[in-house]
N, C-alpha and C. Protein backbone atom coordinates (compact mmCIF):
# COMPACT_ATOMS: atom_id res chain seq x y z
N UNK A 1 -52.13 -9.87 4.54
CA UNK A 1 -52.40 -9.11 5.77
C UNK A 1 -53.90 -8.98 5.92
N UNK A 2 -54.44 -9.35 7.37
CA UNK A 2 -55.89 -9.12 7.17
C UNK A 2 -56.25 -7.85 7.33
N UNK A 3 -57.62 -7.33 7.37
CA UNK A 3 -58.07 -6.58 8.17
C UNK A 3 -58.14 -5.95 9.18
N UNK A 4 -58.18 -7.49 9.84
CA UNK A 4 -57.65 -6.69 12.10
C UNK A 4 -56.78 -6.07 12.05
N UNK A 5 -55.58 -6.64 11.27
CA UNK A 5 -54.08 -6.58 11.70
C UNK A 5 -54.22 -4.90 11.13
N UNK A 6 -54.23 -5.23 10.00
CA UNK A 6 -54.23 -3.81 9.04
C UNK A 6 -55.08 -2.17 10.10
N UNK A 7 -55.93 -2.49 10.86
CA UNK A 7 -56.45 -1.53 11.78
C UNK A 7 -55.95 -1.69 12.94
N UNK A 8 -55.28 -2.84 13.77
CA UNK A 8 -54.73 -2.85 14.98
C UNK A 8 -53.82 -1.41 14.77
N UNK A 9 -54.03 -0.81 16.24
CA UNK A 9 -53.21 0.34 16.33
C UNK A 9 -52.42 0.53 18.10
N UNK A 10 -51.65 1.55 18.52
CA UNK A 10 -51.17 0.97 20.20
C UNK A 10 -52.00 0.85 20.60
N UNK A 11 -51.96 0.62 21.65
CA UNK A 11 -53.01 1.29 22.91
C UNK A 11 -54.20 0.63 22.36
N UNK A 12 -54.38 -0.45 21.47
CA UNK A 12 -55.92 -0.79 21.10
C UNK A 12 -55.72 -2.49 22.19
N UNK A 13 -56.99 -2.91 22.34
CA UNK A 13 -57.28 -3.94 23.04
C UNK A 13 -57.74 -4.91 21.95
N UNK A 14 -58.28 -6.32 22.24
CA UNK A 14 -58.13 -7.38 21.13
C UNK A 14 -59.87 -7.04 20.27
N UNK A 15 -61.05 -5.89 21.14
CA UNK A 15 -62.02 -6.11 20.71
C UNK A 15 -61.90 -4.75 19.45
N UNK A 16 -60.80 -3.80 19.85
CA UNK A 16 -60.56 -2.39 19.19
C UNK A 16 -60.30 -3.29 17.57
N UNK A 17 -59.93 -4.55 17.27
CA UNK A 17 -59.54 -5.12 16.09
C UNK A 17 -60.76 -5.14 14.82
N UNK A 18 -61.68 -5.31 15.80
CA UNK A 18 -62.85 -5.15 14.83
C UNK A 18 -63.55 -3.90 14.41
N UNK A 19 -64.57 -4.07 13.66
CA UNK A 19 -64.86 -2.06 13.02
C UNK A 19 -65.62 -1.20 14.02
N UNK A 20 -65.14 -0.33 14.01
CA UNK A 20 -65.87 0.49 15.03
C UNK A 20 -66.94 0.98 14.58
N UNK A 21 -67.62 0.79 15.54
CA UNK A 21 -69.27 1.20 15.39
C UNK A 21 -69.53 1.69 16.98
N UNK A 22 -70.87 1.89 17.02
CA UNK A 22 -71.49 2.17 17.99
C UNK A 22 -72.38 1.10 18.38
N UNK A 23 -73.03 0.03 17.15
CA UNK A 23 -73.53 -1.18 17.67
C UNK A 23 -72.28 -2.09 18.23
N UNK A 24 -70.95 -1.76 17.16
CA UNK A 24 -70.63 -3.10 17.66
C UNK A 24 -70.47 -2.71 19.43
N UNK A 25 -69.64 -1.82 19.89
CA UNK A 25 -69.51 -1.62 21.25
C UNK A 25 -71.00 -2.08 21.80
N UNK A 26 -72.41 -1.60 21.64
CA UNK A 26 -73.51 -1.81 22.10
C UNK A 26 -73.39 -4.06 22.58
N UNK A 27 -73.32 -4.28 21.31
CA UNK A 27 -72.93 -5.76 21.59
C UNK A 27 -72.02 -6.28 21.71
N UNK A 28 -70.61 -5.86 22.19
CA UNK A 28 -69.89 -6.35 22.99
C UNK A 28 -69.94 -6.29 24.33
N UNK A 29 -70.42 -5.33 24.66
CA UNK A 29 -70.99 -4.78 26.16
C UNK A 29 -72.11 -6.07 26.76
N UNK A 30 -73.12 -6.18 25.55
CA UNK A 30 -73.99 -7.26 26.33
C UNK A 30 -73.42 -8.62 25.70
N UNK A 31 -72.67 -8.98 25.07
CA UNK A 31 -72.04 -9.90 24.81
C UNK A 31 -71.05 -10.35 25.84
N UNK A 32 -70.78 -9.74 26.71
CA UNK A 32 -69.47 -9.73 27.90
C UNK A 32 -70.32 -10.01 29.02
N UNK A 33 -71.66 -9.19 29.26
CA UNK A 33 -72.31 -9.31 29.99
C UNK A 33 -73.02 -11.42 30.26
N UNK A 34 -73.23 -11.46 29.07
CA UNK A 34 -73.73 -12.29 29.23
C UNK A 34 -72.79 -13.82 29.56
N UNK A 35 -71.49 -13.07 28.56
CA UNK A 35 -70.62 -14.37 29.06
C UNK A 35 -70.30 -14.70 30.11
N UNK A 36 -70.38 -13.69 31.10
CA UNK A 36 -70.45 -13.71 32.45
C UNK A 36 -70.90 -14.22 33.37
N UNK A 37 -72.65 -14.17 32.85
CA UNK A 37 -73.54 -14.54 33.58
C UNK A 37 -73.71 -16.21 32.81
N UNK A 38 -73.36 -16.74 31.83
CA UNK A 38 -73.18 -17.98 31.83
C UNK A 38 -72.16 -18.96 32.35
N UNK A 39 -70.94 -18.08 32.31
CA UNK A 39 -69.75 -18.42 32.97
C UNK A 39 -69.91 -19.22 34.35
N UNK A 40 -71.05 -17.78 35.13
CA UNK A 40 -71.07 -18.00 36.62
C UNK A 40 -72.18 -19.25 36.46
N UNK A 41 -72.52 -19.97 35.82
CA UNK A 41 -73.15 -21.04 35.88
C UNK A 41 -72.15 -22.77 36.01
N UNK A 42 -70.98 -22.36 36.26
CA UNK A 42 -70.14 -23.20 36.29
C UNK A 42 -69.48 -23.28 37.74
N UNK A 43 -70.07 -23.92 38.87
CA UNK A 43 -70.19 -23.73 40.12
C UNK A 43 -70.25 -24.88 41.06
N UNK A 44 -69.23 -24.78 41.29
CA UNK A 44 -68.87 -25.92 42.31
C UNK A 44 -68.54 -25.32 43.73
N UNK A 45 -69.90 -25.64 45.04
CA UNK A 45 -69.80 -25.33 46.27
C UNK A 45 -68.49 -25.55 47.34
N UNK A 46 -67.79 -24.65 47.49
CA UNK A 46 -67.49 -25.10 49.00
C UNK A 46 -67.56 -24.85 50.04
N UNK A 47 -66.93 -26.47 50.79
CA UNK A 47 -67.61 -26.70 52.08
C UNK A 47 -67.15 -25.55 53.01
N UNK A 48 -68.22 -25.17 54.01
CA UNK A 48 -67.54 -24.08 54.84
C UNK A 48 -68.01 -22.50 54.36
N UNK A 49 -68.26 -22.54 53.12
CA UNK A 49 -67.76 -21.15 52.65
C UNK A 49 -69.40 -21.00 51.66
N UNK A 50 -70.16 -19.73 51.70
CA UNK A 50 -71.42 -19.07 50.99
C UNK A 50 -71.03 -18.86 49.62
N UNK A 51 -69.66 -18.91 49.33
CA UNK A 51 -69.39 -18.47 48.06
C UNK A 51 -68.78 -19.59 47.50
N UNK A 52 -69.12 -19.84 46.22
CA UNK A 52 -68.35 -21.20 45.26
C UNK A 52 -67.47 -21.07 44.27
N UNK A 53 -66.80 -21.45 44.05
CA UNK A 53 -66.29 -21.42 42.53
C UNK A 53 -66.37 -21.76 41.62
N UNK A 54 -66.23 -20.25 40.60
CA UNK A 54 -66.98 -20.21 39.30
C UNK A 54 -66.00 -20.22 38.30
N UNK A 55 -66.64 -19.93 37.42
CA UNK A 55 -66.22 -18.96 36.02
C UNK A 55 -66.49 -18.15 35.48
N UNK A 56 -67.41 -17.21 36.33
CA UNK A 56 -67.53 -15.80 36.53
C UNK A 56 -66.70 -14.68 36.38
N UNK A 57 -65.67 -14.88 37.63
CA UNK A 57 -64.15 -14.70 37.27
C UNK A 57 -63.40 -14.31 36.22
N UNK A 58 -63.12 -15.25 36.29
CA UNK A 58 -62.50 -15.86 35.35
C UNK A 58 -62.77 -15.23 33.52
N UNK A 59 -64.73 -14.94 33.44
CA UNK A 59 -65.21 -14.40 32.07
C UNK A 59 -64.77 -13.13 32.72
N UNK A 60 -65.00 -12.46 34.08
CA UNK A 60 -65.26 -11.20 34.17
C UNK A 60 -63.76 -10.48 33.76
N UNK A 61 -62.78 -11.31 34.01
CA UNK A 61 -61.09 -10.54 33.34
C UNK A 61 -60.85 -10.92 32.37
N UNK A 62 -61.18 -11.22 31.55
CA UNK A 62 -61.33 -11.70 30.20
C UNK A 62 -61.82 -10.48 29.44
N UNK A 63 -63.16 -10.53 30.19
CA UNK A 63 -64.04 -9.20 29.07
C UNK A 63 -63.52 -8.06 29.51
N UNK A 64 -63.10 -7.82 30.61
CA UNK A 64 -61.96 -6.50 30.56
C UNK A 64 -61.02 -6.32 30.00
N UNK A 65 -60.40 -7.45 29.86
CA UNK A 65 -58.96 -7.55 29.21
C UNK A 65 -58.86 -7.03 27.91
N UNK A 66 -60.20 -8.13 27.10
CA UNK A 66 -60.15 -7.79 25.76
C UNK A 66 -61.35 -6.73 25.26
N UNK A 67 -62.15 -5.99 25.82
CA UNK A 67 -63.17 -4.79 25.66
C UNK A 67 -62.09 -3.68 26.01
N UNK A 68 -61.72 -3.79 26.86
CA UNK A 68 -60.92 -1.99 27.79
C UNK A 68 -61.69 -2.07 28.95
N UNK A 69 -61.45 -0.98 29.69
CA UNK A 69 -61.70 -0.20 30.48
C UNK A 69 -63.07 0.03 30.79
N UNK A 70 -63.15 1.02 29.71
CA UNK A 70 -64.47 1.64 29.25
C UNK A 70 -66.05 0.77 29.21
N UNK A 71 -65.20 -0.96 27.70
CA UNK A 71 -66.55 -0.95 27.76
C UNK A 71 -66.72 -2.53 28.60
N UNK A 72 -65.36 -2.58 29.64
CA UNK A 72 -65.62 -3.80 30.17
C UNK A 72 -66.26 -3.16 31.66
N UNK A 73 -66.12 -2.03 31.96
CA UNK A 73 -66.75 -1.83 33.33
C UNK A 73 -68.73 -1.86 32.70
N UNK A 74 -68.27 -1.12 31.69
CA UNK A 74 -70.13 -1.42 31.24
C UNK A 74 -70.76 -2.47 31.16
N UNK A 75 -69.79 -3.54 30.65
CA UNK A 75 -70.45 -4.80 30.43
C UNK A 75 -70.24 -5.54 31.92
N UNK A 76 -69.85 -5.18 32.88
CA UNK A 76 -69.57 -5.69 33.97
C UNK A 76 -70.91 -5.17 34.78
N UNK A 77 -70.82 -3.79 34.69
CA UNK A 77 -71.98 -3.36 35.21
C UNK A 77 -73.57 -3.52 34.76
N UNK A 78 -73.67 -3.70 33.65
CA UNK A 78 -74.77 -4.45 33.17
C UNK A 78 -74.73 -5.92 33.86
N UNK A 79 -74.17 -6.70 33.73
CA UNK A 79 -73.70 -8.13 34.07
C UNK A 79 -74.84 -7.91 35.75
N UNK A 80 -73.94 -6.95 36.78
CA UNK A 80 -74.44 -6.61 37.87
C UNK A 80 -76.26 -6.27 37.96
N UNK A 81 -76.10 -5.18 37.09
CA UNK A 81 -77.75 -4.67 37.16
C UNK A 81 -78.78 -5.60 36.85
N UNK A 82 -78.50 -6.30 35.88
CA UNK A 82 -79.34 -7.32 35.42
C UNK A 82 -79.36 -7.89 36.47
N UNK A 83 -78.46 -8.78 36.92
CA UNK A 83 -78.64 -9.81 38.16
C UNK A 83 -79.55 -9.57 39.17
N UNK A 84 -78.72 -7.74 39.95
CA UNK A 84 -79.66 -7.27 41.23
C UNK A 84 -81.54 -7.78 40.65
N UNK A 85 -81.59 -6.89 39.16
CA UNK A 85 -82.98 -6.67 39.34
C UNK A 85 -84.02 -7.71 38.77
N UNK A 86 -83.09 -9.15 39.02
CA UNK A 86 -83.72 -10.34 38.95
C UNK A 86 -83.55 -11.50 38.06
N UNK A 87 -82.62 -11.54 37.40
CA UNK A 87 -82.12 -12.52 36.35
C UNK A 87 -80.93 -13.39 36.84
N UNK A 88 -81.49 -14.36 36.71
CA UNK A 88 -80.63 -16.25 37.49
C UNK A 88 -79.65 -16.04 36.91
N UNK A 89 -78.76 -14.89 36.69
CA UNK A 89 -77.29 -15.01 35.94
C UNK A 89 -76.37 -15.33 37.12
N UNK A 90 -76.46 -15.00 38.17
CA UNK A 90 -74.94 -15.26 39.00
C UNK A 90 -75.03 -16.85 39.44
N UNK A 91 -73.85 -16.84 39.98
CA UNK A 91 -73.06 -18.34 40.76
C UNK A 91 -74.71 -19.03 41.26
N UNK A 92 -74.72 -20.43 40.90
CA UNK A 92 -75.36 -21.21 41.60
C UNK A 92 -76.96 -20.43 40.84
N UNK A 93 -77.31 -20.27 39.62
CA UNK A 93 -78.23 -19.25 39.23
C UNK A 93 -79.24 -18.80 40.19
N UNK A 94 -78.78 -17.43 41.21
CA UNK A 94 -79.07 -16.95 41.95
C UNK A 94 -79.00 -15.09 41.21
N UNK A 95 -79.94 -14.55 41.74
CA UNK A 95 -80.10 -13.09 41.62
C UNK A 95 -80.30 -12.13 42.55
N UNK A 96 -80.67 -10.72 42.61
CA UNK A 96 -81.31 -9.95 43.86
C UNK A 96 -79.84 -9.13 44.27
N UNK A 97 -80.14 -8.32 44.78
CA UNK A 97 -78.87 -7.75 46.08
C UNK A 97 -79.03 -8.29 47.26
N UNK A 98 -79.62 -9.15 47.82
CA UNK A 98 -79.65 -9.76 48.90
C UNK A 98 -78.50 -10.94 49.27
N UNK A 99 -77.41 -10.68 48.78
CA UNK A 99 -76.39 -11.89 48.85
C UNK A 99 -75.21 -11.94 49.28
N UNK A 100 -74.52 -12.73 50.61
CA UNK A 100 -73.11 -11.95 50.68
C UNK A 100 -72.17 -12.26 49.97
N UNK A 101 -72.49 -12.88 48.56
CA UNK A 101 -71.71 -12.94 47.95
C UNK A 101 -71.21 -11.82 46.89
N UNK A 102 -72.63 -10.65 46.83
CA UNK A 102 -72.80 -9.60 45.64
C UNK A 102 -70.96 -8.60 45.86
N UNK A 103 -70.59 -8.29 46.76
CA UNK A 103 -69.36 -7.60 46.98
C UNK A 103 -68.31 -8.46 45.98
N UNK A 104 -67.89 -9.85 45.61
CA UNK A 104 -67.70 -10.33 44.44
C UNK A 104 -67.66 -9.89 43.07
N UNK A 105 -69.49 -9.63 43.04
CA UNK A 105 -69.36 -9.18 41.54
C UNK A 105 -69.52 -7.51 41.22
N UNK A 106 -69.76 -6.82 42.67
CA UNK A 106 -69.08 -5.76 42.56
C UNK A 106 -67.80 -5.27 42.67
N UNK A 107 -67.22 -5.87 42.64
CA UNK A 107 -65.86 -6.28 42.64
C UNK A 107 -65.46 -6.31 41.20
N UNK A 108 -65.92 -7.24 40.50
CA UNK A 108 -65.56 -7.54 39.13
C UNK A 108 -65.89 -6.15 38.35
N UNK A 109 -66.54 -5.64 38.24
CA UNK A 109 -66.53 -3.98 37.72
C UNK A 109 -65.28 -3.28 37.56
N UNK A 110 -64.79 -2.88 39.27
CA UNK A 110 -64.06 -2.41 39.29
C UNK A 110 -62.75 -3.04 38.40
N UNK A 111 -62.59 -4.27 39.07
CA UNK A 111 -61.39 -5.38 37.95
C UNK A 111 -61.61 -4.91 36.90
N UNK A 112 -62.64 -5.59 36.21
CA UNK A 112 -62.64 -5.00 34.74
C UNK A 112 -61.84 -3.86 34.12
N UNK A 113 -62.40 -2.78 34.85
CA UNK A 113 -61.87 -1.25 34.66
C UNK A 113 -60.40 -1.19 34.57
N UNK A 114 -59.71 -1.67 35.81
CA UNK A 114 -57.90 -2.15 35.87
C UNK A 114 -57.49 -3.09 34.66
N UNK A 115 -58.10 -4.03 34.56
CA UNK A 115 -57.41 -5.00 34.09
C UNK A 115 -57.52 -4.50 32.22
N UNK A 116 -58.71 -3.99 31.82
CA UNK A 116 -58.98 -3.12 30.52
C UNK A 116 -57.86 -1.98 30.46
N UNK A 117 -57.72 -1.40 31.21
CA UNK A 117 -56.62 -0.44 31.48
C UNK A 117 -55.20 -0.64 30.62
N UNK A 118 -54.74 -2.26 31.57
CA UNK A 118 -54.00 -2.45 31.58
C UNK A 118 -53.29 -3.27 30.19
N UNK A 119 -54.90 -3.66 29.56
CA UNK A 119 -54.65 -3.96 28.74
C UNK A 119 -53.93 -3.13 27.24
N UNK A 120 -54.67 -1.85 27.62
CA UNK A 120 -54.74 -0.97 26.64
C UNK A 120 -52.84 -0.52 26.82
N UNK A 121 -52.39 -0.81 27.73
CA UNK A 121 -50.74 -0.70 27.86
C UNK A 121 -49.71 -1.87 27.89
N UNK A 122 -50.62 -2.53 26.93
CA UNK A 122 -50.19 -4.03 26.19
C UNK A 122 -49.84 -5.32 27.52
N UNK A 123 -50.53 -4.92 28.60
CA UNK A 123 -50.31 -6.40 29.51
C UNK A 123 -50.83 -7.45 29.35
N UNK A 124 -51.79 -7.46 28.61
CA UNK A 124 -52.21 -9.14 27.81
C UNK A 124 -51.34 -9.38 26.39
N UNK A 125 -50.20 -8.89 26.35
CA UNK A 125 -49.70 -9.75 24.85
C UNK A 125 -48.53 -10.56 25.24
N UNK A 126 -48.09 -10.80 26.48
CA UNK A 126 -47.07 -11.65 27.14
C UNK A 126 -47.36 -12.10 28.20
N UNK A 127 -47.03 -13.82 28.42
CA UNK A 127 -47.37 -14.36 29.39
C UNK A 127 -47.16 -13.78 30.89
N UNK A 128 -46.02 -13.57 31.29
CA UNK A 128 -45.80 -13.15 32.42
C UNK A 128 -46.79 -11.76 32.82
N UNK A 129 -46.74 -10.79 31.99
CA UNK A 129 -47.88 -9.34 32.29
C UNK A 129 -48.95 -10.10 32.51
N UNK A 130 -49.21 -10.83 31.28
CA UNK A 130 -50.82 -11.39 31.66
C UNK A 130 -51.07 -11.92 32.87
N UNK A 131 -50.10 -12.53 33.56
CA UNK A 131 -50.17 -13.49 34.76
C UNK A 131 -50.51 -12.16 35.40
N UNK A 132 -49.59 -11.23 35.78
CA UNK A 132 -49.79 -10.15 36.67
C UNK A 132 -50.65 -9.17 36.89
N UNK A 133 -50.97 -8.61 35.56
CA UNK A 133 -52.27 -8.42 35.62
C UNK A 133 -54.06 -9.39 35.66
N UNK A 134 -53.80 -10.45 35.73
CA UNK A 134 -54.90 -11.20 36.09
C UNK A 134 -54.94 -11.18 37.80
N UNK A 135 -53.70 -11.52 38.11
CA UNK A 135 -53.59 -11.47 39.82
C UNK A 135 -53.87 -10.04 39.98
N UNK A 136 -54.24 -9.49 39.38
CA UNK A 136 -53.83 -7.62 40.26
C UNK A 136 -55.81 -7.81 39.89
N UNK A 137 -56.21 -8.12 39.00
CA UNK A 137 -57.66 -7.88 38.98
C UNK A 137 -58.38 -8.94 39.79
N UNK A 138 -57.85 -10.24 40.15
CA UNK A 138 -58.49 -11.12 41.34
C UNK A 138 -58.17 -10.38 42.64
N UNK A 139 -57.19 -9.85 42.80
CA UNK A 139 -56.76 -9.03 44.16
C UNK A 139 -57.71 -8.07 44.28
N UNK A 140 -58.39 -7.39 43.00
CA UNK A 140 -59.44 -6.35 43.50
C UNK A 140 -60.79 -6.55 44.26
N UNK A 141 -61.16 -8.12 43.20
CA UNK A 141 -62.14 -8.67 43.29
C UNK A 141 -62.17 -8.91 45.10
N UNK A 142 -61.41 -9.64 45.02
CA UNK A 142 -61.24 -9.61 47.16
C UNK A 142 -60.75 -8.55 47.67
N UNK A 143 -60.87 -7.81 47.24
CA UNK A 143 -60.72 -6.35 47.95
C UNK A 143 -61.78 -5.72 48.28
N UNK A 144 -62.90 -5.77 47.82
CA UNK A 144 -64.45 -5.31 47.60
C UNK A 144 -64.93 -7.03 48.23
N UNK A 145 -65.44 -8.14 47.85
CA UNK A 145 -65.73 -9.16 47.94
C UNK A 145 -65.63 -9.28 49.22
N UNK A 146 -64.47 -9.52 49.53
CA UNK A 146 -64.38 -9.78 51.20
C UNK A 146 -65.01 -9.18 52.37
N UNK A 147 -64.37 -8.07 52.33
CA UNK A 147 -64.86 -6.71 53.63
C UNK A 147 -66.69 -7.05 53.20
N UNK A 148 -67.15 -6.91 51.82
CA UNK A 148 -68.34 -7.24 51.91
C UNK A 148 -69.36 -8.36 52.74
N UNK A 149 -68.60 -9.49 51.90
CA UNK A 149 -68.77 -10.65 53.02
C UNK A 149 -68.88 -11.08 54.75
N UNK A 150 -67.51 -10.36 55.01
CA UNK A 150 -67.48 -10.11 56.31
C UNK A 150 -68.84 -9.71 56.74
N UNK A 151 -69.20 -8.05 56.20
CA UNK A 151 -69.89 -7.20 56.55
C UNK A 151 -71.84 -7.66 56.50
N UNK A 152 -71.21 -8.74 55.90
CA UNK A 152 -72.61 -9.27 55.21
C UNK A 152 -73.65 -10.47 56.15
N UNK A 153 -72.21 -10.97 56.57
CA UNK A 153 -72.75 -12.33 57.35
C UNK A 153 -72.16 -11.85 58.84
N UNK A 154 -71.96 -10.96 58.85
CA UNK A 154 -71.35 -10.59 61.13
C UNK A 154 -69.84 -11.39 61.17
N UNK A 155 -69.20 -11.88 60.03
CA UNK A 155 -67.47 -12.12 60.20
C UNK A 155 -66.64 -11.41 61.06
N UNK A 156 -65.98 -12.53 61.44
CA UNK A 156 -64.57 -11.45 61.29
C UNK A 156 -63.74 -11.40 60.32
N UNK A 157 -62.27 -10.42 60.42
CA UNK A 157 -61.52 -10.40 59.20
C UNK A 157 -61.16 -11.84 59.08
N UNK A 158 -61.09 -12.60 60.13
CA UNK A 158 -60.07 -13.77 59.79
C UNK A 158 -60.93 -14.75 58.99
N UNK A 159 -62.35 -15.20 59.84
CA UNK A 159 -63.08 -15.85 59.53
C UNK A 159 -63.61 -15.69 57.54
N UNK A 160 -63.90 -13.98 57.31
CA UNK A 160 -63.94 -13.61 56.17
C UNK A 160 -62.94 -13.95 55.05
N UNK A 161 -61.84 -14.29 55.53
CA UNK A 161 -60.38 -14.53 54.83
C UNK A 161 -60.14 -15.64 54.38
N UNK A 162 -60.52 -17.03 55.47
CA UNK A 162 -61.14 -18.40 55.72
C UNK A 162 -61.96 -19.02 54.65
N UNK A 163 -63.15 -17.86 54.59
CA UNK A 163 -64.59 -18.57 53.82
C UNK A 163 -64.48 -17.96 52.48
N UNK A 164 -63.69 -16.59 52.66
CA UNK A 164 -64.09 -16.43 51.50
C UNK A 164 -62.61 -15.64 50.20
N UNK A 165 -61.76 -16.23 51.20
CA UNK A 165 -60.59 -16.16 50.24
C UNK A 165 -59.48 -17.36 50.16
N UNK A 166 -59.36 -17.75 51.10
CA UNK A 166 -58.17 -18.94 51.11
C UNK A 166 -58.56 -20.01 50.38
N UNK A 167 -59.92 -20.84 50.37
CA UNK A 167 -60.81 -21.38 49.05
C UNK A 167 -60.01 -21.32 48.15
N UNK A 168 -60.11 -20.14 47.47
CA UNK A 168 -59.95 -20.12 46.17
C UNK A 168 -58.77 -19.75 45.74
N UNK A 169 -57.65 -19.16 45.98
CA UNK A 169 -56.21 -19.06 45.57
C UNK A 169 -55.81 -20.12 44.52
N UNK A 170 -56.06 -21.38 44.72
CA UNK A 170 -55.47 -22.33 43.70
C UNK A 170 -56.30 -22.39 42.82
N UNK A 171 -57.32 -22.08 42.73
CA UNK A 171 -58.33 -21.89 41.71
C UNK A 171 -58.28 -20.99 40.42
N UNK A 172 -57.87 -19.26 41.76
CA UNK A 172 -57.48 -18.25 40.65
C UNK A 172 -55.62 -18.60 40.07
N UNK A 173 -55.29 -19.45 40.44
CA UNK A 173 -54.06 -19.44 40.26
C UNK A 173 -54.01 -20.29 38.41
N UNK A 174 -55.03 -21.02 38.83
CA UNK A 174 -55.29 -22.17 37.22
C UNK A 174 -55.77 -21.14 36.38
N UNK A 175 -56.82 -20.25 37.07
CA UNK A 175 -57.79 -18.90 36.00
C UNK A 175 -56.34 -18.18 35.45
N UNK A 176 -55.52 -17.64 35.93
CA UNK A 176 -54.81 -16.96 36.00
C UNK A 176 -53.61 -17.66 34.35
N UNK A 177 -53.43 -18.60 34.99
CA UNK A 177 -52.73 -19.57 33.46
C UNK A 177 -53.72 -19.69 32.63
N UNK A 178 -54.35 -20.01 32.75
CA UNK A 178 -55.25 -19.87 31.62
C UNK A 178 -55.37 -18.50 30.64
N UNK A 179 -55.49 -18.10 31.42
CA UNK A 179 -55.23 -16.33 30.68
C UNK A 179 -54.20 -16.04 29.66
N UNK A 180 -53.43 -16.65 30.83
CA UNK A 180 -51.74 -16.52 30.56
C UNK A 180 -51.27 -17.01 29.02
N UNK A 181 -52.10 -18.40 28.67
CA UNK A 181 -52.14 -18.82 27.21
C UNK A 181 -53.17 -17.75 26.46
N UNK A 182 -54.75 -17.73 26.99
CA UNK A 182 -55.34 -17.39 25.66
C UNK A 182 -55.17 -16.44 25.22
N UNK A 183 -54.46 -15.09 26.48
CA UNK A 183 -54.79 -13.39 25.92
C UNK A 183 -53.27 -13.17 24.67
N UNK A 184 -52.31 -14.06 24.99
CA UNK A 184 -50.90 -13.53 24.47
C UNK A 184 -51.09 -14.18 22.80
N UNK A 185 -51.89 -15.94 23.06
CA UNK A 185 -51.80 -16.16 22.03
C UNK A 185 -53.02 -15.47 21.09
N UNK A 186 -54.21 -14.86 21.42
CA UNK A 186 -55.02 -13.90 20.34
C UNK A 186 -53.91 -13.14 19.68
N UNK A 187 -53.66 -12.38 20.93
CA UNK A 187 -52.49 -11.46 19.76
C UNK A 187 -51.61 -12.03 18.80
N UNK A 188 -50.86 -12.91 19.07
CA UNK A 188 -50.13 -13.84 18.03
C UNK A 188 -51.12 -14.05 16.97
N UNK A 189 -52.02 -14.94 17.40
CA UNK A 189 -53.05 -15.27 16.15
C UNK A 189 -53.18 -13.54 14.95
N UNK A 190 -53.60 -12.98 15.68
CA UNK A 190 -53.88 -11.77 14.73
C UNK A 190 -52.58 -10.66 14.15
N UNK A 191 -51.35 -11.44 14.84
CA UNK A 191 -50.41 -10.90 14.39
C UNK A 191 -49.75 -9.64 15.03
N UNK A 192 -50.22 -9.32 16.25
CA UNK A 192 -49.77 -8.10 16.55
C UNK A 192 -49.01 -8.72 18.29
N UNK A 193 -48.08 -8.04 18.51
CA UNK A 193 -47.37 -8.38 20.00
C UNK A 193 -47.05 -7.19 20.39
């Protein structure tokens, strides 16, 4: 029996496996942060649309999933602050609040927060939860993202819906399986379901 397993307890998430400290949280926080902001370096434009697809995403429900709540909105929100106040971390290595794409990765915060949540009430240790909760934290992301967008470039709802959501559905749909394997099988790996 290892270690993890031997400290895994309910309600813990896949990063709660390791020893608690106060650094380690300190560097998982910018460790999430950053996976983020390398993630979003994986960016392919489309046509029509200010916003591209990443793997931003994709890191940003990930590090919620497996941090929590707690320290994935931090590392989300760091992820954010850094960017605004000038670091080439987002999509297309772009920075600033000047972007209508920023409602996106304010967006991902909030996700984080849900999807950490949700984790902590074991929805990443089976495929199907995982599926559902990944869709429930991309649904946030365009919940904030969009109206932003709209609001950003003089849209309308439809046009906003067009550029900057219909894009990507099959996209988050692959992010979404993907999940679906890696979050259920950690837990397997470490022994706990």
């Amino acid at each position: 029996m290892s270690t993890a397993t031997a400290t895994a307890r309910p309600g813990a998430v896949l990063a709660d496996l390791l020893p608690a400290s106060r650094t380690r949280d300190a560097l998982l926080v910018l460790g999430g942060a950053v996976l983020t902001g390398l993630a979003a370096q994986i960016s392919v434009p489309v046509p029509g649309s200010p916003v591209p697809v990443t793997g931003q995403t994709f890191a940003a429900l990930l590090v919620g999933t497996a941090l929590g709540a707690r320290r994935g909105v931090a590392s989300l929100a760091l992820y954010a602050l850094v960017g605004m106040a000038g670091v080439p971390w987002f999509a297309e290595g772009r920075s600033g609040a000047a972007m209508p794409s920023l409602g996106y990765v304010l967006g991902m915060i909030l996700a984080a927060g849900l999807v950490g949540a949700l984790a902590r009430r074991g929805a990443d240790r089976s495929v199907w939860r995982t599926a559902g909760t990944m869709l429930l934290g991309e649904a946030v992301i365009y919940a904030v993202g969009v109206p932003y967008l709209a609001l950003s470039l003089d849209l309308s709802a439809s046009a906003a819906i067009a550029a900057g959501l219909t894009p990507f559905l099959l996209g988050d749909a692959l992010k979404a399986a993907l999940a679906m394997g890696a979050l259920p099988s950690a837990w397997k790996l470490v022994g706990k379901k």
